[in-house]
Protein backbone atom coordinates (compact mmCIF):
# COMPACT_ATOMS: atom_id res chain seq x y z
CA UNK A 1 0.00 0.00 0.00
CA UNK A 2 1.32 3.46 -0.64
CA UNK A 3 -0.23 5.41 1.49
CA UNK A 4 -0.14 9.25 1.81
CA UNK A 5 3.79 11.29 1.80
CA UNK A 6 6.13 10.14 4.62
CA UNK A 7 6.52 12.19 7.85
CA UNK A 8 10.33 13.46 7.86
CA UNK A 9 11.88 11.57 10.72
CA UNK A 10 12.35 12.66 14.28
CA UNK A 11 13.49 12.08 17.64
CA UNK A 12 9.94 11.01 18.43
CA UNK A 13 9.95 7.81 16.48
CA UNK A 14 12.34 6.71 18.04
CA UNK A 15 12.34 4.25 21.24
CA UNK A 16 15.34 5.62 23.15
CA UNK A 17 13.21 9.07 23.41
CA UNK A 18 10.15 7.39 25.07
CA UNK A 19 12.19 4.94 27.50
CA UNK A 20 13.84 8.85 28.51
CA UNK A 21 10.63 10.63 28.73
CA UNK A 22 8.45 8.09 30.64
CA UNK A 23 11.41 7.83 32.95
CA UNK A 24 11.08 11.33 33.98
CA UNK A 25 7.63 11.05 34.20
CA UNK A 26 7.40 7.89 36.62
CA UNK A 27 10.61 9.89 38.82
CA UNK A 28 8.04 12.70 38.89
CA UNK A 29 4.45 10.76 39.87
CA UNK A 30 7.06 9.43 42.42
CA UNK A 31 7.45 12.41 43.89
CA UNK A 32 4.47 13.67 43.53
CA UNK A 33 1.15 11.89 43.09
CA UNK A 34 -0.89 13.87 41.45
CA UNK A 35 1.21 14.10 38.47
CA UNK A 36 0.43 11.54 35.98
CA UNK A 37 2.17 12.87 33.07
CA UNK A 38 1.47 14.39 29.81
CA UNK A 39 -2.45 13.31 28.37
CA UNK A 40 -1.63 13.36 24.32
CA UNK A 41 -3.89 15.97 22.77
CA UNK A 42 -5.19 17.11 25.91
CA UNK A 43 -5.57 21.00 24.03
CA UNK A 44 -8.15 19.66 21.73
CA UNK A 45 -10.39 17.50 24.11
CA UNK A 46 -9.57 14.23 21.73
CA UNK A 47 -9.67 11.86 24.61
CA UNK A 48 -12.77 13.56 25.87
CA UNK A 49 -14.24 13.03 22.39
CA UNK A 50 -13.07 9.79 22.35
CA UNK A 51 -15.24 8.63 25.18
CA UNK A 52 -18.36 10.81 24.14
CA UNK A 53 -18.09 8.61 20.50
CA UNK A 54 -17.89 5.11 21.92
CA UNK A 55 -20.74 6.01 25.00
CA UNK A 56 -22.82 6.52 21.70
CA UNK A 57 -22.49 3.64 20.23
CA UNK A 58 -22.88 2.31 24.20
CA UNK A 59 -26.08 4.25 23.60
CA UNK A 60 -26.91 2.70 20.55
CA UNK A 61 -26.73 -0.86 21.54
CA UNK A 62 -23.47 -1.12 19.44
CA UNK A 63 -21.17 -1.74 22.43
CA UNK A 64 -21.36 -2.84 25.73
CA UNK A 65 -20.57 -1.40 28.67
CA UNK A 66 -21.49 -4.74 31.21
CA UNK A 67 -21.95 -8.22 30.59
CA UNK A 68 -26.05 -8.36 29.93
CA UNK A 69 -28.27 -10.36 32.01
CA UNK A 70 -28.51 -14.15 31.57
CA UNK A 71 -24.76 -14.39 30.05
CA UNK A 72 -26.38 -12.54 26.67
CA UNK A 73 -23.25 -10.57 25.78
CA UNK A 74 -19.79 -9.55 27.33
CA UNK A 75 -18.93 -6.59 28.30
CA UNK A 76 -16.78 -4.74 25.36
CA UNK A 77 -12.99 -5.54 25.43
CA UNK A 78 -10.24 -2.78 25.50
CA UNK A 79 -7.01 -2.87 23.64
CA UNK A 80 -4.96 0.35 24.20
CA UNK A 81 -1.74 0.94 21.78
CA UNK A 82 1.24 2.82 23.10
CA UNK A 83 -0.90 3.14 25.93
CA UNK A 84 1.47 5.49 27.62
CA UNK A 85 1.07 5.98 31.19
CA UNK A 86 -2.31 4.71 30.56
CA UNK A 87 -4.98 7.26 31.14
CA UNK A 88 -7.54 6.63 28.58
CA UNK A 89 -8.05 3.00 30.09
CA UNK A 90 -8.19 4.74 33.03
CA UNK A 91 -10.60 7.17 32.04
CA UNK A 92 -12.89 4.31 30.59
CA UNK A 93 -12.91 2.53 33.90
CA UNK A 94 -14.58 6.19 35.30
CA UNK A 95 -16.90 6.19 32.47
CA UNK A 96 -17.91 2.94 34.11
CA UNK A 97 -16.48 0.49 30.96
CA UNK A 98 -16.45 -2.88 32.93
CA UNK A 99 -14.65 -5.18 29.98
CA UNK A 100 -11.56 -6.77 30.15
CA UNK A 101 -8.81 -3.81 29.68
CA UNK A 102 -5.31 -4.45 27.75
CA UNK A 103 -2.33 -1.70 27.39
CA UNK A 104 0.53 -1.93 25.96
CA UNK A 105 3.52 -0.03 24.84
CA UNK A 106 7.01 -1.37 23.58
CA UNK A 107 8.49 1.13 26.33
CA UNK A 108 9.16 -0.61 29.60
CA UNK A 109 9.14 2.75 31.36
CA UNK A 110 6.04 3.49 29.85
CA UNK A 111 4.51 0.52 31.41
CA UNK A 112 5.99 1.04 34.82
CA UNK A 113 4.35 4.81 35.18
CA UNK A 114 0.89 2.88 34.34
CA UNK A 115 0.93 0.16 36.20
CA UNK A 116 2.42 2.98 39.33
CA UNK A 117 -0.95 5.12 38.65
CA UNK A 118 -3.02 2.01 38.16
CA UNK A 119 -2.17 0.76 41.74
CA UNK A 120 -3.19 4.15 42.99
CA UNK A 121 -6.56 3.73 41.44
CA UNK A 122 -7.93 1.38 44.14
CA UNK A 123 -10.38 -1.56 43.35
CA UNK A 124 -12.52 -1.33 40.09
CA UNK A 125 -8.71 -0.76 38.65
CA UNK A 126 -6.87 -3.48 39.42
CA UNK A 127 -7.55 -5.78 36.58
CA UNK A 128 -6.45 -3.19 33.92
CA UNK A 129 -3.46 -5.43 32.69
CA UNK A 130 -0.28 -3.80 31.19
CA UNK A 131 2.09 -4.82 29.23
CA UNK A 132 5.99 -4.16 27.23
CA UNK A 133 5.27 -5.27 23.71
CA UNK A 134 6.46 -3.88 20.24
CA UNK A 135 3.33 -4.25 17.70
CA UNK A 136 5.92 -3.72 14.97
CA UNK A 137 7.82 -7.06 15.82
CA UNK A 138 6.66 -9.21 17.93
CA UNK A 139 3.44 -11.72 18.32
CA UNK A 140 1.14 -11.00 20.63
CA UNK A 141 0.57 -12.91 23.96
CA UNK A 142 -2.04 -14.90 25.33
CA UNK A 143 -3.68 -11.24 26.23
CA UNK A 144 -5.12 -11.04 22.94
CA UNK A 145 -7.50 -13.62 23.46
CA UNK A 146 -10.20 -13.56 21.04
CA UNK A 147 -9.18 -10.51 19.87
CA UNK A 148 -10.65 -6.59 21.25
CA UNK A 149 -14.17 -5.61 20.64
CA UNK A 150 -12.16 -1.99 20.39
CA UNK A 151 -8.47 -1.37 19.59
CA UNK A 152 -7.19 1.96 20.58
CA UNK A 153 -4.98 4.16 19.37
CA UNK A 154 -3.96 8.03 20.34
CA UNK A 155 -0.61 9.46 18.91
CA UNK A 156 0.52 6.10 18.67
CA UNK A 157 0.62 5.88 14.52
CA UNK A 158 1.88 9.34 14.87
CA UNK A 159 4.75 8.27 16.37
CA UNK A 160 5.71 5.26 14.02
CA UNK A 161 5.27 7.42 11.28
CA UNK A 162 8.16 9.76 12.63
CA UNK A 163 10.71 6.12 12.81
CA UNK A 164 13.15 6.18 9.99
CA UNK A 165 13.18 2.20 11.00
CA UNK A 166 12.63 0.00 8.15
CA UNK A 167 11.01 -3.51 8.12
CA UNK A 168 12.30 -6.47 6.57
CA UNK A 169 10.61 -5.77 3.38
CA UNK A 170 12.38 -2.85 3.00
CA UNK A 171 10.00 -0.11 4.02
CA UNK A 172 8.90 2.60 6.43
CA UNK A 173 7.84 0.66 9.83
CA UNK A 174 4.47 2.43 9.39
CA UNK A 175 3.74 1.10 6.12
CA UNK A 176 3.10 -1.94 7.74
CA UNK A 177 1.03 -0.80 10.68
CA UNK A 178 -2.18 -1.32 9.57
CA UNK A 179 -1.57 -5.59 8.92
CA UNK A 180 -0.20 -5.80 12.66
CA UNK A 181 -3.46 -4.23 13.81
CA UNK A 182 -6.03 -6.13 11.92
CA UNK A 183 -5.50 -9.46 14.09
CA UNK A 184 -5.87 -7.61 16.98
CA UNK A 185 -9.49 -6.73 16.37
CA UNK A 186 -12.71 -9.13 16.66
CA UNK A 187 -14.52 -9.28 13.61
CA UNK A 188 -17.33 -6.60 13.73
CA UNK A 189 -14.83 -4.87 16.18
CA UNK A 190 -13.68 -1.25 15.54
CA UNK A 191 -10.39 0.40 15.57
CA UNK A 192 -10.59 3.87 16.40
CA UNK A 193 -7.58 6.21 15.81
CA UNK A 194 -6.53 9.56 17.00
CA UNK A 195 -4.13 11.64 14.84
CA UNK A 196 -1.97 15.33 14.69
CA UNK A 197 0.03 14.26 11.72
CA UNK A 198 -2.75 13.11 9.32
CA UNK A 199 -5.46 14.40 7.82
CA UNK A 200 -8.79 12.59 7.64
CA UNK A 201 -8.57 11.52 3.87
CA UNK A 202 -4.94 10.54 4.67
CA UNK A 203 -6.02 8.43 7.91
CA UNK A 204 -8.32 6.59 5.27
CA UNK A 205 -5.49 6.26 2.49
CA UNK A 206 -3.59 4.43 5.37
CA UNK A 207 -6.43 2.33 7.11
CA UNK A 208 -9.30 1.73 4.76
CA UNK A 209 -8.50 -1.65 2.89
CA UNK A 210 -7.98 -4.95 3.85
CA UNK A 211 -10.56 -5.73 6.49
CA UNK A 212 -10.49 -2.35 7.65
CA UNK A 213 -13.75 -0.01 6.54
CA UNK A 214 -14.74 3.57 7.46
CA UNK A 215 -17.11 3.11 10.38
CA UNK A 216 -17.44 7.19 11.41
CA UNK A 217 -15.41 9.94 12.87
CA UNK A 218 -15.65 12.28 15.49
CA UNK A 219 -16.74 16.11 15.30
CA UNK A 220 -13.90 18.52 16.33
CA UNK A 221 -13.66 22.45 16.02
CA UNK A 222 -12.63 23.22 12.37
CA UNK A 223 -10.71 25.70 10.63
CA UNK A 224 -10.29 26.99 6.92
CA UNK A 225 -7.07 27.94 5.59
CA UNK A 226 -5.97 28.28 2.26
CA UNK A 227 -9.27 27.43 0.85
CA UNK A 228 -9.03 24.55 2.90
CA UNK A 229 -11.26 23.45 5.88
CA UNK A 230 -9.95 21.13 7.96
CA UNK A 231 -8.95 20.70 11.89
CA UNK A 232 -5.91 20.63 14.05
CA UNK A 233 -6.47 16.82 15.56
CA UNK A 234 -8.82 13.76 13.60
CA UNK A 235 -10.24 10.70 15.09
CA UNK A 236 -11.59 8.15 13.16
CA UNK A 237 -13.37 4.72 13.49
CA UNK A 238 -12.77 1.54 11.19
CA UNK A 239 -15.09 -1.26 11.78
CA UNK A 240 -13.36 -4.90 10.86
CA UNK A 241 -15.20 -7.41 8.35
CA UNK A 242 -17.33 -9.89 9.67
């Protein structure tokens, strides 16, 4: 797939910048409690937005929130990617989500912050599993289960798509994104993706194929420049092939 332009690398695609980063972050929540760190596009509401989208399709009977009555239906499963130091599964938990909830992130830094502010959480939290794992090369583990009625990810693709790495075919890491997500999600399940970098017909240039289709977006403050209307953050939703 060719997919929209390359991002020019940077220092944010690469692993060594995130191990640093989350480092100073967990030394700081150690000293200080109440600070859990940076929450990615926190400026434009996204996670906020986030959560309003999937409580509507809660609304609509779409997704579940609790296991129905009489074993009819699980409560919808949570996969978070590059979950960081993990507030969006947090923040589900809060919007009373009562699934199964993965998060993982190929920094082991990263995962020591969450699993820190996860312990803080008290019960209702404590099941929220965490993991070190690198989507880009390696299988997943026996957390992926039957796959994730919901795969999540927020400045995660941003990031690989600022990795001058190369895969073993020869191209950009990123190129090859989209076929490491696909198994994670049931069938019927959505992926639903939160960009900077990326444009909304771009997001779809990278995702839409495959098993992947465009399933919705959500509404942000927009802007025209140039001619041009468009906004500063996009989230979109891709609903896997039965």
């Amino acid at each position: 797939m060719p997919g929209p332009t390359h991002l020019t690398p940077s220092d944010l695609g690469q692993k060594s910048y995130w191990d640093s980063a989350y480092t100073t972050e967990r030394h700081n929540f150690d000293a200080n409690a109440s600070d859990e760190g940076t929450i990615w596009f926190s400026d434009a509401g996204a996670e906020e937005r986030m959560l309003a989208f999937l409580e509507q399709l809660s609304d609509e009977g779409t997704l579940q929130k609790e296991a129905a009555d009489e074993g009819d239906g699980e409560a919808a499963r949570f996969l978070d990617l590059g979950t960081g130091n993990g507030h969006l599964l947090f923040a589900l938990r809060e919007d009373e989500w009562c699934g199964a909830m993965v998060g993982v992130d190929y920094s082991a830094q990263s995962v020591r912050l969450a699993e820190a502010i996860r312990d803080t959480k008290g019960e209702g939290y404590g099941d929220i599993a965490l993991h070190e794992w690198n989507i880009l090369s390696q299988s997943p583990g026996t957390w992926v289960g039957g796959g994730f009625d919901v795969v999540l990810d927020k400045g995660t693709f941003d990031a690989i798509c600022l990795s001058q790495d190369t895969d073993a075919q020869g191209r950009r890491v990123c190129e090859g994104y989209r076929e490491r997500v696909e198994p994670l999600v049931r069938p019927g399940g959505r992926f639903l993706i939160t960009s900077c970098n990326w444009t909304e017909e771009e997001l779809r240039e990278w995702f839409e194929g495959g098993r992947f289709s465009f399933a919705g977006k959500v509404k942000y403050p927009s802007f025209t420049f140039g001619g041009k209307t468009g906004s500063s953050v996009v989230t979109l939703c891709f609903q896997k092939t039965r």
